[in-house]
PDB file of N, CA and C in Angstrom:
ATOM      1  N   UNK A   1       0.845  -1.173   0.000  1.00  0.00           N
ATOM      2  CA  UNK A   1       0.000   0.000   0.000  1.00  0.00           C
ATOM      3  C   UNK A   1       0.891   1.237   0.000  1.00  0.00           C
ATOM      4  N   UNK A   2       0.306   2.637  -0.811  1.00  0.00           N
ATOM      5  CA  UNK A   2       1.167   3.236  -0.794  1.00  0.00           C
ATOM      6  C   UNK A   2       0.065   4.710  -0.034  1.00  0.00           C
ATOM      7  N   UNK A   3       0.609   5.416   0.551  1.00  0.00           N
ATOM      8  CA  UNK A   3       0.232   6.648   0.694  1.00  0.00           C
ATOM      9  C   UNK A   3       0.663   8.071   0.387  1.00  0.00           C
ATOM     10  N   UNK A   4       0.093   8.911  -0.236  1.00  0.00           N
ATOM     11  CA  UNK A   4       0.382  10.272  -0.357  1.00  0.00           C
ATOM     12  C   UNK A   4      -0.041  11.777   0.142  1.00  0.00           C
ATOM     13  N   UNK A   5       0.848  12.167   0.197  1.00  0.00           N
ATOM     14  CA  UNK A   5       0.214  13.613   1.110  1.00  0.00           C
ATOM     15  C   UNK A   5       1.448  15.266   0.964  1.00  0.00           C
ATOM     16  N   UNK A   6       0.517  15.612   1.381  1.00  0.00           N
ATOM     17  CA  UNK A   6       1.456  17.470   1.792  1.00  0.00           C
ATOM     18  C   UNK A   6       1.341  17.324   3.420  1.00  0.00           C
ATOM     19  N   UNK A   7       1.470  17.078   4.261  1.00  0.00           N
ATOM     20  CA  UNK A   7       1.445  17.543   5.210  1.00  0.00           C
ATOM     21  C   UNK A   7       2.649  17.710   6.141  1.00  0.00           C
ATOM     22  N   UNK A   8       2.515  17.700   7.358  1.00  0.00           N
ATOM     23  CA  UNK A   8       4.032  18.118   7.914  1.00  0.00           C
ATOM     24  C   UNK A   8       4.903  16.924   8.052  1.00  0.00           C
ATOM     25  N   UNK A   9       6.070  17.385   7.987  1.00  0.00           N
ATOM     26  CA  UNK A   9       7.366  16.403   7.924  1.00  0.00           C
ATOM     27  C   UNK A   9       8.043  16.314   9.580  1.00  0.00           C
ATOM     28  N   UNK A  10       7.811  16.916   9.962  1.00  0.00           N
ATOM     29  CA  UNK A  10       7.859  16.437  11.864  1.00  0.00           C
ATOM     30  C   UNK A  10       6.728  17.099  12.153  1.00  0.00           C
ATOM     31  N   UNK A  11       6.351  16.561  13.242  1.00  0.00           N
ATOM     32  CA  UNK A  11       4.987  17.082  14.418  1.00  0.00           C
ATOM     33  C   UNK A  11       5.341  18.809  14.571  1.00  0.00           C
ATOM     34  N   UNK A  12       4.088  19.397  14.256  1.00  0.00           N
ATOM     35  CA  UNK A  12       4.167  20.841  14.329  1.00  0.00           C
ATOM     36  C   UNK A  12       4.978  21.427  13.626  1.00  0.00           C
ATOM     37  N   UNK A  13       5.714  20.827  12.357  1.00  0.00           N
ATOM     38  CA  UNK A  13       6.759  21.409  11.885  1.00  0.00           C
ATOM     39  C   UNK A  13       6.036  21.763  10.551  1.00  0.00           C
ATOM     40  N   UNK A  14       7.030  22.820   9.585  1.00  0.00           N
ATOM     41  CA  UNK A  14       6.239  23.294   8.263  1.00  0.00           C
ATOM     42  C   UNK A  14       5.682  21.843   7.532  1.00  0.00           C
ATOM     43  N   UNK A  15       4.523  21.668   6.695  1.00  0.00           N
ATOM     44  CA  UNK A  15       4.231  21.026   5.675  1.00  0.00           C
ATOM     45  C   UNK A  15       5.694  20.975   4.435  1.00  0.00           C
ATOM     46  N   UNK A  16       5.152  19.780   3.809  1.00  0.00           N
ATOM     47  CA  UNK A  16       6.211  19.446   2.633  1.00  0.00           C
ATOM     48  C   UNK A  16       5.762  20.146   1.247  1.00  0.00           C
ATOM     49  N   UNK A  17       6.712  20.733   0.812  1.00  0.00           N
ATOM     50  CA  UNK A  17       6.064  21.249  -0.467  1.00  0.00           C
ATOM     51  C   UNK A  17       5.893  20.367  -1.592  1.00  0.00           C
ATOM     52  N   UNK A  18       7.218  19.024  -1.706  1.00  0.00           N
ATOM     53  CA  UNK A  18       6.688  18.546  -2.458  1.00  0.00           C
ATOM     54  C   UNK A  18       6.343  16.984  -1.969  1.00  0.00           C
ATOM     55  N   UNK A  19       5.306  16.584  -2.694  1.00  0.00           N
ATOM     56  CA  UNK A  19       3.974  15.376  -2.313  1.00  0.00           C
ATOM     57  C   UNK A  19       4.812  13.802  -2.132  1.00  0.00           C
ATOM     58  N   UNK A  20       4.773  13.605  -0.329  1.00  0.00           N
ATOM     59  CA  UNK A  20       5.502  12.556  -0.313  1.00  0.00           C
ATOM     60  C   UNK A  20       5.162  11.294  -0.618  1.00  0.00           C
ATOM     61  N   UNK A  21       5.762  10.547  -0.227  1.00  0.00           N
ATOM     62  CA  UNK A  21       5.336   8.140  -0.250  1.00  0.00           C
ATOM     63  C   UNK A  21       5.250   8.101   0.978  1.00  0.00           C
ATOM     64  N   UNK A  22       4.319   7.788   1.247  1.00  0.00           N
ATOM     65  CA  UNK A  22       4.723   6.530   2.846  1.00  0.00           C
ATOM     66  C   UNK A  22       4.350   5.119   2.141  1.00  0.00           C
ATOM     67  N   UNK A  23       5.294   4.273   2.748  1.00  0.00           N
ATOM     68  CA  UNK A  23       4.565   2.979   2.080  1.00  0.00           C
ATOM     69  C   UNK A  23       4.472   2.426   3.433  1.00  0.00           C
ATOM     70  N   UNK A  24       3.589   0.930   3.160  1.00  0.00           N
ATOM     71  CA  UNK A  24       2.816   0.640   4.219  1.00  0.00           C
ATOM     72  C   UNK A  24       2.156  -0.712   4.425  1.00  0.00           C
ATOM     73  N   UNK A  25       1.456  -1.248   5.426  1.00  0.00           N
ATOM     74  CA  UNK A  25       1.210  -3.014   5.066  1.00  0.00           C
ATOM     75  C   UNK A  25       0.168  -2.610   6.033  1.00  0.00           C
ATOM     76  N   UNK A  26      -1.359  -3.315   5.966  1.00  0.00           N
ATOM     77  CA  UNK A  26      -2.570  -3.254   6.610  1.00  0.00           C
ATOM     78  C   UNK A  26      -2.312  -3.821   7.404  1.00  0.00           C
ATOM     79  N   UNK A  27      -3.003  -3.236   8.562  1.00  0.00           N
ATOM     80  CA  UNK A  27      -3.378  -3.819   9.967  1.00  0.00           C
ATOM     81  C   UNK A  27      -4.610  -4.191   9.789  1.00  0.00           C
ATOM     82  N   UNK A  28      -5.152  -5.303  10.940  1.00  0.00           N
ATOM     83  CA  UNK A  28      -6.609  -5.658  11.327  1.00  0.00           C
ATOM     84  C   UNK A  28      -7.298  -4.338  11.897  1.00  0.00           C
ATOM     85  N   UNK A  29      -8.258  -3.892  11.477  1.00  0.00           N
ATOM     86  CA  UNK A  29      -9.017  -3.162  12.823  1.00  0.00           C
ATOM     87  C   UNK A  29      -8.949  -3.268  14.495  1.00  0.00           C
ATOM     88  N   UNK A  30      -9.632  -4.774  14.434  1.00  0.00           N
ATOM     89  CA  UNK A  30      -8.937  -4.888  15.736  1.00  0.00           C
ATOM     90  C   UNK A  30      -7.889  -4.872  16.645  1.00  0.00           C
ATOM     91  N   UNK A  31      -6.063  -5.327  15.489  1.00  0.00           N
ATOM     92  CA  UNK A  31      -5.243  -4.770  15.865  1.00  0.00           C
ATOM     93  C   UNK A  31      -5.112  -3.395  16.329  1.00  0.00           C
ATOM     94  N   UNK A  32      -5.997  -2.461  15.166  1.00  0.00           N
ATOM     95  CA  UNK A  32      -5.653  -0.967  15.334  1.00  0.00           C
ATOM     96  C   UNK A  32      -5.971  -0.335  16.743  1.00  0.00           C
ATOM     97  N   UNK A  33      -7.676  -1.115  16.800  1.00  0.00           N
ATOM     98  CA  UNK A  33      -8.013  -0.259  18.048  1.00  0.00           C
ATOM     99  C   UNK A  33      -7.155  -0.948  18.949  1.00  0.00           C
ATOM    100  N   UNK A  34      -6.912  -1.774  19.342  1.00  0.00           N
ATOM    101  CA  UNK A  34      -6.112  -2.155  20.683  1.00  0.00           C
ATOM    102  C   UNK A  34      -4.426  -1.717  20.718  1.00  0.00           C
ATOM    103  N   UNK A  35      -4.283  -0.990  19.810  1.00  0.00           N
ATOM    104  CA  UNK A  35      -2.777  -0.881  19.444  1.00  0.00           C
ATOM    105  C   UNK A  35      -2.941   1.088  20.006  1.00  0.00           C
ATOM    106  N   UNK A  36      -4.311   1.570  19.637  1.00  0.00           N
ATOM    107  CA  UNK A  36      -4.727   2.761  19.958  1.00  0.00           C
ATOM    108  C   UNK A  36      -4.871   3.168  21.286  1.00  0.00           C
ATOM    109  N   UNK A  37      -5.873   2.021  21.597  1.00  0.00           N
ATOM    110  CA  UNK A  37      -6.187   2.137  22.990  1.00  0.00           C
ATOM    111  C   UNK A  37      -5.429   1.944  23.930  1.00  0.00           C
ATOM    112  N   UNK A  38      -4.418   0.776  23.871  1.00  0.00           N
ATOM    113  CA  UNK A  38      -3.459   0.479  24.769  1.00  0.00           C
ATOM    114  C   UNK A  38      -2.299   1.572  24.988  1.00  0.00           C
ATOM    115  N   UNK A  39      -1.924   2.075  23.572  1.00  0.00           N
ATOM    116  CA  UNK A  39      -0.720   2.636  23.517  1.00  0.00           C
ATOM    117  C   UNK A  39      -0.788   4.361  23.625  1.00  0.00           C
ATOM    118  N   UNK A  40      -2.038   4.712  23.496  1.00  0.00           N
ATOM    119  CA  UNK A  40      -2.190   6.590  23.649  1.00  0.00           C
ATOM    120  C   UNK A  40      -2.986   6.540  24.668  1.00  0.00           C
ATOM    121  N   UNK A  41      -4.163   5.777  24.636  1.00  0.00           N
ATOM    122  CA  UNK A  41      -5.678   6.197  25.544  1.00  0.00           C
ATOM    123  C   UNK A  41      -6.124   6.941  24.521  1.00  0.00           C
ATOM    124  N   UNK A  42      -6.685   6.771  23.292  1.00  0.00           N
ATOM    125  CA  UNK A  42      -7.238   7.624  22.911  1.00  0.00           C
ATOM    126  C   UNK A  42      -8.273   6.610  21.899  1.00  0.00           C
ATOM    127  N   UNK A  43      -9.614   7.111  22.197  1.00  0.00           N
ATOM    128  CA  UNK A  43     -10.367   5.676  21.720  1.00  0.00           C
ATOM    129  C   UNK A  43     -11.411   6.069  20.974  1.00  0.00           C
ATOM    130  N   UNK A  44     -10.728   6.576  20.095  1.00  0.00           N
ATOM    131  CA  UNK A  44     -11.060   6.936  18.060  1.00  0.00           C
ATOM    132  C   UNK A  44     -11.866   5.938  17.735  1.00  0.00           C
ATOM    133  N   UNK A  45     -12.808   6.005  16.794  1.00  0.00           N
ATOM    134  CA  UNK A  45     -13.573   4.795  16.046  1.00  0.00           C
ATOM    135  C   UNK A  45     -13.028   4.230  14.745  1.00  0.00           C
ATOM    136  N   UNK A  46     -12.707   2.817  15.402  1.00  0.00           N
ATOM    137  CA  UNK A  46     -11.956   1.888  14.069  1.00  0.00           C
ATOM    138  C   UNK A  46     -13.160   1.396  14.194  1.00  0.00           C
ATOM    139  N   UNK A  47     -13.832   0.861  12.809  1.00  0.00           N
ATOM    140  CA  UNK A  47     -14.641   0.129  12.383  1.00  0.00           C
ATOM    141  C   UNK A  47     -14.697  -0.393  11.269  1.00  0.00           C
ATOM    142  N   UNK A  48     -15.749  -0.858  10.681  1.00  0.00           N
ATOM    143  CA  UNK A  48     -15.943  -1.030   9.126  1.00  0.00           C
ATOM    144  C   UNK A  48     -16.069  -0.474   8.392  1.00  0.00           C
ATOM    145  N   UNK A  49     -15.812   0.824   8.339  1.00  0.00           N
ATOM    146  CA  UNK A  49     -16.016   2.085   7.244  1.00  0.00           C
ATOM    147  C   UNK A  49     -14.295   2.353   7.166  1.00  0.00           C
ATOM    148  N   UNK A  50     -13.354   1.806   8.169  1.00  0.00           N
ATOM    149  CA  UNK A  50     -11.562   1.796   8.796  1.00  0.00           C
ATOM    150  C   UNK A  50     -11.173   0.988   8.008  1.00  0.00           C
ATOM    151  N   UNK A  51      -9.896   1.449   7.091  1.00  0.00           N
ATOM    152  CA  UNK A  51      -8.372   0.902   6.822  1.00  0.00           C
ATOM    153  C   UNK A  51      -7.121   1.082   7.365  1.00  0.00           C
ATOM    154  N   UNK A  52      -6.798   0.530   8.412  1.00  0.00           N
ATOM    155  CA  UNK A  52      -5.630   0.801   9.098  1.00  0.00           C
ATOM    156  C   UNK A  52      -4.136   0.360   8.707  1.00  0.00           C
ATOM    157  N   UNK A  53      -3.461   1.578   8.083  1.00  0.00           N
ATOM    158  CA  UNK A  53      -2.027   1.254   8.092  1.00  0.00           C
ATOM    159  C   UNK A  53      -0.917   1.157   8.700  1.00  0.00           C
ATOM    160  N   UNK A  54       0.018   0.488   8.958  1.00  0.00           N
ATOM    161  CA  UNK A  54       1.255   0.606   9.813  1.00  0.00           C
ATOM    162  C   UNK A  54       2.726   0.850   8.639  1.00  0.00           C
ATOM    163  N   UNK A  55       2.970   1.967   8.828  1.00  0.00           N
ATOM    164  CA  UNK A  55       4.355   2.594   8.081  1.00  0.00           C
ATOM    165  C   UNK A  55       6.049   1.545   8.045  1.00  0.00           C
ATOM    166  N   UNK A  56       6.191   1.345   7.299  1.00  0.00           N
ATOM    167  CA  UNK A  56       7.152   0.310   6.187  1.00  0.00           C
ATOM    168  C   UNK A  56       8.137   1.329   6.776  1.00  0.00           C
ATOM    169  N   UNK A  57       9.581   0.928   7.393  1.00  0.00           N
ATOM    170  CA  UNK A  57      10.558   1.835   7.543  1.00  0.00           C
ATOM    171  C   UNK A  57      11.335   1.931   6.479  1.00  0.00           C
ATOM    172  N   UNK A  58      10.590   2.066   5.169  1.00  0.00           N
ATOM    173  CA  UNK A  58      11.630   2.532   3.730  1.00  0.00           C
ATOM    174  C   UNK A  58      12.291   4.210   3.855  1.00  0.00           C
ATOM    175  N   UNK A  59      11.810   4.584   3.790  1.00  0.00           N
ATOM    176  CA  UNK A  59      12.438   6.408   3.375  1.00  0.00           C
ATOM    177  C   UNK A  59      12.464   7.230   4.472  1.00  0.00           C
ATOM    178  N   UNK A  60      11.919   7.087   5.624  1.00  0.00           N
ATOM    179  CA  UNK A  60      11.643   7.934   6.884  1.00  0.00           C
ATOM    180  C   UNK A  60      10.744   9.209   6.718  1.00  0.00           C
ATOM    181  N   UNK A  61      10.300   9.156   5.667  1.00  0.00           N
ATOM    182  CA  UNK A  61       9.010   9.979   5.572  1.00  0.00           C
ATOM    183  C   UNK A  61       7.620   8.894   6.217  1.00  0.00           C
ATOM    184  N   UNK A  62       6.828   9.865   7.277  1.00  0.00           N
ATOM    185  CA  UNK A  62       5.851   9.797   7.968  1.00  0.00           C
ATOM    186  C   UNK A  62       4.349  10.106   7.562  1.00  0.00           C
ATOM    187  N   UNK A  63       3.194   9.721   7.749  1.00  0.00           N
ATOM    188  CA  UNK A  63       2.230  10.279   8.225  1.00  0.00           C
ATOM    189  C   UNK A  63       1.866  10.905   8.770  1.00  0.00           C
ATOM    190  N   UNK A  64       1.672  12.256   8.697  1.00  0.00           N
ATOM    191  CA  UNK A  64       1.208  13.407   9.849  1.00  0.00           C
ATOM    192  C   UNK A  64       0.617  14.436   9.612  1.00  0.00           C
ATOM    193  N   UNK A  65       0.555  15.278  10.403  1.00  0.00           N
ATOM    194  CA  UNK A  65      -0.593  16.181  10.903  1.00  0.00           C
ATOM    195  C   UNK A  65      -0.719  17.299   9.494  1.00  0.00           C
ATOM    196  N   UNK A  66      -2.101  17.197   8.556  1.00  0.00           N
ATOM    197  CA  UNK A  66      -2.006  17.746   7.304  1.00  0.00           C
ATOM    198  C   UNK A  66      -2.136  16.800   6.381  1.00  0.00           C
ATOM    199  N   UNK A  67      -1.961  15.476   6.555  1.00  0.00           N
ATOM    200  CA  UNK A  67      -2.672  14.347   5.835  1.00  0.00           C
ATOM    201  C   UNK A  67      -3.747  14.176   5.476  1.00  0.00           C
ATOM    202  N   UNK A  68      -4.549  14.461   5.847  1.00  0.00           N
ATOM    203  CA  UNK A  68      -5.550  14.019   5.974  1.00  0.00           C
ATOM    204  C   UNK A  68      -6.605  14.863   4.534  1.00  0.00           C
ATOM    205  N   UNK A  69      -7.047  13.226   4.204  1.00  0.00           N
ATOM    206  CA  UNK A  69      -7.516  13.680   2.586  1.00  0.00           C
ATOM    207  C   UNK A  69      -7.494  13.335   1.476  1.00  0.00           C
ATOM    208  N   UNK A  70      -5.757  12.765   2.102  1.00  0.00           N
ATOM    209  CA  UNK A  70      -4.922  11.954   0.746  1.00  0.00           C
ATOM    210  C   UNK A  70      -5.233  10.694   0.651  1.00  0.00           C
ATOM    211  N   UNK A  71      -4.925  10.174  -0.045  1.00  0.00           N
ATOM    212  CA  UNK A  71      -5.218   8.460  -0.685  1.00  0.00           C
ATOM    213  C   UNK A  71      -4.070   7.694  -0.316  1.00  0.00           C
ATOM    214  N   UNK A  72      -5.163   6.221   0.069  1.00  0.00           N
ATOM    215  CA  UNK A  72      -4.173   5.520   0.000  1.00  0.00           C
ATOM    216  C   UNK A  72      -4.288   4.462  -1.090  1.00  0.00           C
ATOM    217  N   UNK A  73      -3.386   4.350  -1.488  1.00  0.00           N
ATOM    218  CA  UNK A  73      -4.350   3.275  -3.013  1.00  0.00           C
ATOM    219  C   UNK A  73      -2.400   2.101  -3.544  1.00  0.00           C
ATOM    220  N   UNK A  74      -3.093   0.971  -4.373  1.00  0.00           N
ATOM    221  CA  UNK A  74      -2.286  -0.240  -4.502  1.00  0.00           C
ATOM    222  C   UNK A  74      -2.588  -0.341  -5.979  1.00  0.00           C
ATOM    223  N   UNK A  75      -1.314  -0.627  -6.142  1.00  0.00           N
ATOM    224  CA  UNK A  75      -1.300  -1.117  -8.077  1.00  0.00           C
ATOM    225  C   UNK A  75      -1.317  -2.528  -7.624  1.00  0.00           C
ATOM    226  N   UNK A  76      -2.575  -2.566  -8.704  1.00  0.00           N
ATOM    227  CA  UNK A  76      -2.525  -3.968  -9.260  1.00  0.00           C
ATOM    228  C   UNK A  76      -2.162  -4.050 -11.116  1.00  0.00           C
ATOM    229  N   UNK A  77      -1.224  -4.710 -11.431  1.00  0.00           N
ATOM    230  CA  UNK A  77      -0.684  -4.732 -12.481  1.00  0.00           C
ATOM    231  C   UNK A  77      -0.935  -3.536 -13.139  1.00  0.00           C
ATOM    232  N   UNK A  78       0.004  -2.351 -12.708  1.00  0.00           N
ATOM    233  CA  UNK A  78       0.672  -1.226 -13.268  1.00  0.00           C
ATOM    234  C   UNK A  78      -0.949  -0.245 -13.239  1.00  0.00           C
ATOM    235  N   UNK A  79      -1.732  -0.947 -12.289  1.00  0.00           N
ATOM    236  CA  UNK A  79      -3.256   0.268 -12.670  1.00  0.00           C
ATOM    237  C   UNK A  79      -3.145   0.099 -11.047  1.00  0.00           C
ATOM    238  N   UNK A  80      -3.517   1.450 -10.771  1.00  0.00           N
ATOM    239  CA  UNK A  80      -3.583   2.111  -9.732  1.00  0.00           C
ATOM    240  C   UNK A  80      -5.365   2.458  -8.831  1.00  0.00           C
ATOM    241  N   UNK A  81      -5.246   2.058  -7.738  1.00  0.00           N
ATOM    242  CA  UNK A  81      -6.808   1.971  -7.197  1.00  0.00           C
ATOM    243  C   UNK A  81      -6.515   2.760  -5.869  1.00  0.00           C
ATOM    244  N   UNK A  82      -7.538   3.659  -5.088  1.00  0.00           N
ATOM    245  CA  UNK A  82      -7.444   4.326  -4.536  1.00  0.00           C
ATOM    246  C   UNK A  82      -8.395   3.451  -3.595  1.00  0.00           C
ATOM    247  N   UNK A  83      -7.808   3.043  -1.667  1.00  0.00           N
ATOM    248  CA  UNK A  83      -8.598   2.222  -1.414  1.00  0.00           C
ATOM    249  C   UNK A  83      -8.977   3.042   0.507  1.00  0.00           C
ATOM    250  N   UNK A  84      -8.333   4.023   0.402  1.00  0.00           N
ATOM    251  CA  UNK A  84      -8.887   4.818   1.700  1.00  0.00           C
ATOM    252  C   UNK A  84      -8.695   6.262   0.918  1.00  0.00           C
ATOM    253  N   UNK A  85      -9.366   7.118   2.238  1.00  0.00           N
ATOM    254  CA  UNK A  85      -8.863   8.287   2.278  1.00  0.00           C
ATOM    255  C   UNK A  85      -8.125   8.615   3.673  1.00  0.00           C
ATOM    256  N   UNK A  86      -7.007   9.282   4.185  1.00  0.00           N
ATOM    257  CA  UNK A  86      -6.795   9.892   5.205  1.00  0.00           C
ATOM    258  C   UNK A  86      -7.673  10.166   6.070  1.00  0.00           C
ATOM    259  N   UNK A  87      -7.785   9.771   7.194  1.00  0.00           N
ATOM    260  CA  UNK A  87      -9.011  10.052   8.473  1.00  0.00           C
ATOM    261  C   UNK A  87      -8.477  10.824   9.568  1.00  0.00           C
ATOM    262  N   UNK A  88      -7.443   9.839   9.935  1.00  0.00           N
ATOM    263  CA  UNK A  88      -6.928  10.058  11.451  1.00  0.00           C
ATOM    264  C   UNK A  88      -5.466   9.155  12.059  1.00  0.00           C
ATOM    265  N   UNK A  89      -4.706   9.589  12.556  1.00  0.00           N
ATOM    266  CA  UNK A  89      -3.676   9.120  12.983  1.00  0.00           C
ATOM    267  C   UNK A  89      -3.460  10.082  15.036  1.00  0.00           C
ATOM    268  N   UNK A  90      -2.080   9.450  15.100  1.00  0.00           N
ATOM    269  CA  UNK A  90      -1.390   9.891  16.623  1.00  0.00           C
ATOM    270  C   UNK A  90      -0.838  10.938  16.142  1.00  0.00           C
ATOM    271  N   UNK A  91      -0.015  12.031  15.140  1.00  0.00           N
ATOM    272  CA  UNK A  91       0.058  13.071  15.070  1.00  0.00           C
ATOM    273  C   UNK A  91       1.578  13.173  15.841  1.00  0.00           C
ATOM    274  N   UNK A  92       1.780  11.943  16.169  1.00  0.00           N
ATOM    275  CA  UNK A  92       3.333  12.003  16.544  1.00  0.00           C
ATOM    276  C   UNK A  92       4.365  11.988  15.090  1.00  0.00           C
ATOM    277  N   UNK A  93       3.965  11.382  13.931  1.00  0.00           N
ATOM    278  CA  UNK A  93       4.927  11.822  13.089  1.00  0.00           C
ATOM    279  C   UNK A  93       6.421  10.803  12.529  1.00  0.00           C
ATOM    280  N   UNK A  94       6.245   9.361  13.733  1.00  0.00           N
ATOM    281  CA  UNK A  94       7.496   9.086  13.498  1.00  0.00           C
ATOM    282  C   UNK A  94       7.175   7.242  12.979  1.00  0.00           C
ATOM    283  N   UNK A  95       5.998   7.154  13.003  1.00  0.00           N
ATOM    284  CA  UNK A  95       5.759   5.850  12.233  1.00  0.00           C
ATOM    285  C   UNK A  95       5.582   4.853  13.227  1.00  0.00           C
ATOM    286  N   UNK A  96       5.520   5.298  14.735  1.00  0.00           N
ATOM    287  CA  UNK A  96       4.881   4.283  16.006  1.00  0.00           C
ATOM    288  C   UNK A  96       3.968   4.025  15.528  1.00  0.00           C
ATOM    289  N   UNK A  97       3.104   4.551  15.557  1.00  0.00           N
ATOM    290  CA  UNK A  97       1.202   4.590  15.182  1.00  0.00           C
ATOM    291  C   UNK A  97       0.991   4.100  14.375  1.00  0.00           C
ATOM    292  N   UNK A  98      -0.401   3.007  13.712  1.00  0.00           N
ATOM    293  CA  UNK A  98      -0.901   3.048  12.460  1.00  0.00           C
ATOM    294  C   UNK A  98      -1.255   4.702  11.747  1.00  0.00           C
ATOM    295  N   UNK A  99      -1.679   4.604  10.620  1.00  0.00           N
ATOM    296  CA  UNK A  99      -2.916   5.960  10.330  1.00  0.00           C
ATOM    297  C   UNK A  99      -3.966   5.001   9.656  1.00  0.00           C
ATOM    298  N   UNK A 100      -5.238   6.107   9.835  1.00  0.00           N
ATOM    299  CA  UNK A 100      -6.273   5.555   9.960  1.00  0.00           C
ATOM    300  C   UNK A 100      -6.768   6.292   8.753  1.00  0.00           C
ATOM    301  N   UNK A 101      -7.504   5.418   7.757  1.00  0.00           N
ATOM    302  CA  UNK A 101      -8.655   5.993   6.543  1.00  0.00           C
ATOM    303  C   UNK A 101      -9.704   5.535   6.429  1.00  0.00           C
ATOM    304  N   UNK A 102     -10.320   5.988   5.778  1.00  0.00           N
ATOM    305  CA  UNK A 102     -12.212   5.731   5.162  1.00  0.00           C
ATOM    306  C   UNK A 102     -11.996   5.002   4.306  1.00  0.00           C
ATOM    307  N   UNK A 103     -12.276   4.279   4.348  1.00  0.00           N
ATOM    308  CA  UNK A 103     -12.704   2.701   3.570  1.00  0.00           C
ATOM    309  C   UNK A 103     -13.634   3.212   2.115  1.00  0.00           C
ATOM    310  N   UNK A 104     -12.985   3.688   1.088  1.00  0.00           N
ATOM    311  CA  UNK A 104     -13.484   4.244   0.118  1.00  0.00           C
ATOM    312  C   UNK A 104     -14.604   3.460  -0.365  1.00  0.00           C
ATOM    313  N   UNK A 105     -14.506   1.931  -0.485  1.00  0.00           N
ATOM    314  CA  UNK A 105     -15.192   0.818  -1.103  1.00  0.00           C
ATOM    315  C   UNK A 105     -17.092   0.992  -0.237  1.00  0.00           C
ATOM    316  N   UNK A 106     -16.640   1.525   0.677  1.00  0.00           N
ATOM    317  CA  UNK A 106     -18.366   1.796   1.832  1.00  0.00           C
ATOM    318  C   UNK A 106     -19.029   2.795   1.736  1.00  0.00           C
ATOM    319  N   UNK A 107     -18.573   3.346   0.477  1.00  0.00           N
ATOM    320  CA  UNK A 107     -19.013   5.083  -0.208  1.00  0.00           C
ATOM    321  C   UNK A 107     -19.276   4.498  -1.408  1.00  0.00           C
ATOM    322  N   UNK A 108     -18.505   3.485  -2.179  1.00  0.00           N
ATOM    323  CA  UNK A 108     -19.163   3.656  -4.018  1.00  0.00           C
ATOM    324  C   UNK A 108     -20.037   3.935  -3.914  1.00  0.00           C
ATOM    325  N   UNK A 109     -21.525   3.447  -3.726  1.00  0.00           N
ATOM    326  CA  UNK A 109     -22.759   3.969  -4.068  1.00  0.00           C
ATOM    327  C   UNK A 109     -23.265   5.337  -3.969  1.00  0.00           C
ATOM    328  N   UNK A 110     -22.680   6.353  -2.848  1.00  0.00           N
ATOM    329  CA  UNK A 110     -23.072   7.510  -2.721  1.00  0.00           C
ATOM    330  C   UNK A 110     -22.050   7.970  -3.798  1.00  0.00           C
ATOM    331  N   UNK A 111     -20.506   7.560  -3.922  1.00  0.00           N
ATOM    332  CA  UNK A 111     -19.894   8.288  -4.721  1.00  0.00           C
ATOM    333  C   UNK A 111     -20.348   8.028  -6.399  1.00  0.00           C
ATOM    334  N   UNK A 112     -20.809   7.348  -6.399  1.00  0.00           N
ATOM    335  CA  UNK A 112     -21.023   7.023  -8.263  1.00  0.00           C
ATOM    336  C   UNK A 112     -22.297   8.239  -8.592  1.00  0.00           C
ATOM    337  N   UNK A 113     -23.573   7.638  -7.333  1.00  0.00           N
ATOM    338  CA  UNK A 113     -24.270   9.209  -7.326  1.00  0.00           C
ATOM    339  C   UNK A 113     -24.323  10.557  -7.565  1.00  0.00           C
ATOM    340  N   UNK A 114     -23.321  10.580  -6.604  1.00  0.00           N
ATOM    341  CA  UNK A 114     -22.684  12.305  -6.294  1.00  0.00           C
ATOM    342  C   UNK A 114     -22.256  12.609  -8.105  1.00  0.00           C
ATOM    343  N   UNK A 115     -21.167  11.725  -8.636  1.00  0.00           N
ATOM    344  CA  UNK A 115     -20.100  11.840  -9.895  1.00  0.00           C
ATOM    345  C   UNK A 115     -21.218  11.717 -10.880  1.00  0.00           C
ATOM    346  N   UNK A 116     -22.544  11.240 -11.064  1.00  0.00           N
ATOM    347  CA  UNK A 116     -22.914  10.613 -12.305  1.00  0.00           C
ATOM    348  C   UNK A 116     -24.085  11.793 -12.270  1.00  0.00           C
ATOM    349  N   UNK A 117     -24.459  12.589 -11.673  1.00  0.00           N
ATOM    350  CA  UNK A 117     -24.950  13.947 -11.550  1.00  0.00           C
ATOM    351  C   UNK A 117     -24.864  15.103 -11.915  1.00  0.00           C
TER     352      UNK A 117
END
């Protein structure tokens, strides 16, 4: 899985001007919330509408604060699919945390709507 974004490159620090990679391998939901809950106290809603990622230590570019929005999406043979959007993460910046997206696939129907309008 790959992710993209502008947002900041350390916690509270300026945004990136230009549009980074995080790459990345899915977590369970249930991993997420108990990985959330145990490890911040902070008890966000992972559910079924949730794609939870955990950050690949390739490049040391992060997920963080200003993400949120961007896609996360997987080539399958050289075609490209967009399979969250940015929701929510820990905002720490250094790739402890999963980040958390909207399960794009639990919208087609409103989104084909919205687009075919």
């Amino acid at each position: 899985m790959q992710f993209s974004g502008f947002g900041e490159i350390t916690h509270d620090g300026p945004s990136t001007e230009v549009k980074k990679k995080v790459l990345g391998a899915l977590l369970s939901n249930e991993q997420c919330s108990k990985y959330y809950t145990n490890s911040t106290g902070l008890q966000r809603s992972v559910n079924e509408n949730s794609i939870c990622m955990r950050e690949l230590p390739v490049n040391g570019v992060h997920f963080c604060g200003g993400d949120s929005g961007g896609p996360l999406m997987y080539s399958n043979k050289k075609r490209w699919h967009v399979e969250g959007i940015a929701a929510w993460g820990a905002q720490i910046c250094d790739g402890r945390y999963p980040a958390v997206f909207t399960k794009v696939s639990q919208y087609l129907s409103w989104i084909m709507g919205v687009t075919e309008s």
